[in-house]
Protein backbone atom coordinates (compact mmCIF):
# COMPACT_ATOMS: atom_id res chain seq x y z
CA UNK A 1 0.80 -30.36 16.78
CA UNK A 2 0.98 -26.70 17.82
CA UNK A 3 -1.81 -24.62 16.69
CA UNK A 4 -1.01 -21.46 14.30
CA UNK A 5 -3.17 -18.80 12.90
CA UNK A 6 -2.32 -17.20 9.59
CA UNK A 7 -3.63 -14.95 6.92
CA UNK A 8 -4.25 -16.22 3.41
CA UNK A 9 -6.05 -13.99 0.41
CA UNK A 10 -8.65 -15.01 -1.25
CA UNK A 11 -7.36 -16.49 -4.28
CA UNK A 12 -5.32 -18.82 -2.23
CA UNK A 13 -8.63 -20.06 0.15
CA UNK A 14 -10.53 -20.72 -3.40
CA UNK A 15 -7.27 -23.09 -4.23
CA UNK A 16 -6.87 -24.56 -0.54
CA UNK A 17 -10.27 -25.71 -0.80
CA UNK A 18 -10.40 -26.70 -3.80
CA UNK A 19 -7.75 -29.26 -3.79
CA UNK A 20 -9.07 -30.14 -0.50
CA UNK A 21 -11.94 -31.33 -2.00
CA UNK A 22 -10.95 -33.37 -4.97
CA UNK A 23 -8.35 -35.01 -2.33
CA UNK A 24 -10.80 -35.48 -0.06
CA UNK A 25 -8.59 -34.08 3.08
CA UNK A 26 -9.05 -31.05 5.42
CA UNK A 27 -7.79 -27.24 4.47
CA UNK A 28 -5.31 -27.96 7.26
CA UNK A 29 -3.75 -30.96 5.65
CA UNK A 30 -3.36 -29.12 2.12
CA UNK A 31 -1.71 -26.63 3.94
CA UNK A 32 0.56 -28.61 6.25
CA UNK A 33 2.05 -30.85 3.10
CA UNK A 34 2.52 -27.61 1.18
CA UNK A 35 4.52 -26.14 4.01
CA UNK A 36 6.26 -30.18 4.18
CA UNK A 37 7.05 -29.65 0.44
CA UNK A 38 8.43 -26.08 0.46
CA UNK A 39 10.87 -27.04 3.69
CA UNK A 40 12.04 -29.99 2.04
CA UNK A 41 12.52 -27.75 -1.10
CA UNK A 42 14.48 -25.64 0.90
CA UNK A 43 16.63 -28.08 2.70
CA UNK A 44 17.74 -29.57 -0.67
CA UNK A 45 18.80 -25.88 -2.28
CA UNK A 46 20.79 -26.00 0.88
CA UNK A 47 19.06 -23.22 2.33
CA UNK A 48 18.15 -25.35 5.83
CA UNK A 49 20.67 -27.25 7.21
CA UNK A 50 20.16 -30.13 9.20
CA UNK A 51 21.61 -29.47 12.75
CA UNK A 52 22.65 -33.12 12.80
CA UNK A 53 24.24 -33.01 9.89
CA UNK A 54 25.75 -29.71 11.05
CA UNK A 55 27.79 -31.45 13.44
CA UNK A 56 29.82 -33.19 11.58
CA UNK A 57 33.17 -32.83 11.15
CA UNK A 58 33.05 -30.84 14.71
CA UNK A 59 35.00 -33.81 16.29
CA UNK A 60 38.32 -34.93 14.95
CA UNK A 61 39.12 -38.15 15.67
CA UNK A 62 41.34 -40.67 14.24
CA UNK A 63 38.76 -43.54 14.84
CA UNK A 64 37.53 -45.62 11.72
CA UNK A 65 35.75 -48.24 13.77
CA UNK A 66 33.52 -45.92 16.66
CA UNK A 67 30.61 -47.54 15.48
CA UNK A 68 31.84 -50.91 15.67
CA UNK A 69 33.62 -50.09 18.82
CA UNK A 70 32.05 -47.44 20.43
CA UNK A 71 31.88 -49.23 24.19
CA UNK A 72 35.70 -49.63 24.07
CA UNK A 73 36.20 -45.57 23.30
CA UNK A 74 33.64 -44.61 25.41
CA UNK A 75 33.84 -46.78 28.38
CA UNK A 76 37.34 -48.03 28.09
CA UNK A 77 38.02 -51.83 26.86
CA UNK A 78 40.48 -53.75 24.79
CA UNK A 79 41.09 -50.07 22.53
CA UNK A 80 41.85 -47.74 25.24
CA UNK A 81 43.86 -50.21 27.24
């Protein structure tokens, strides 16, 4: 994990904590699945994009079977022949 320092107000420490206590886990880990939450919020609205996901549709190719078949397109075989 990479280590980040951020400013909060008060009325949001008083919440941190408390739901930190009645769940029994660390400030940090309120925080962290808050921040999971939000993301995945914002990946659904579309906002985020998934870079993998991104990539599709970059490569046009006629090939309905490259997961089947992948070693014959990429190394050559009984396809590529």
């Amino acid at each position: 994990m990479i280590r980040k320092q951020i400013y909060l107000d008060e009325t949001m420490i008083t919440q941190i904590r408390k739901i930190a206590v009645d769940k029994n886990i660390s400030q940090s880990e309120v925080i962290r699945r808050s921040l999971f939450e939000y993301i995945k919020n914002e990946q659904v609205k579309g906002k985020i994009k998934d870079p993998l996901q991104e990539l599709l549709g970059i490569v046009d190719l006629p090939l309905a079977d490259g997961s089947e078949n992948h070693d014959d397109y990429i190394y050559g075989g009984k396809n590529n022949a």
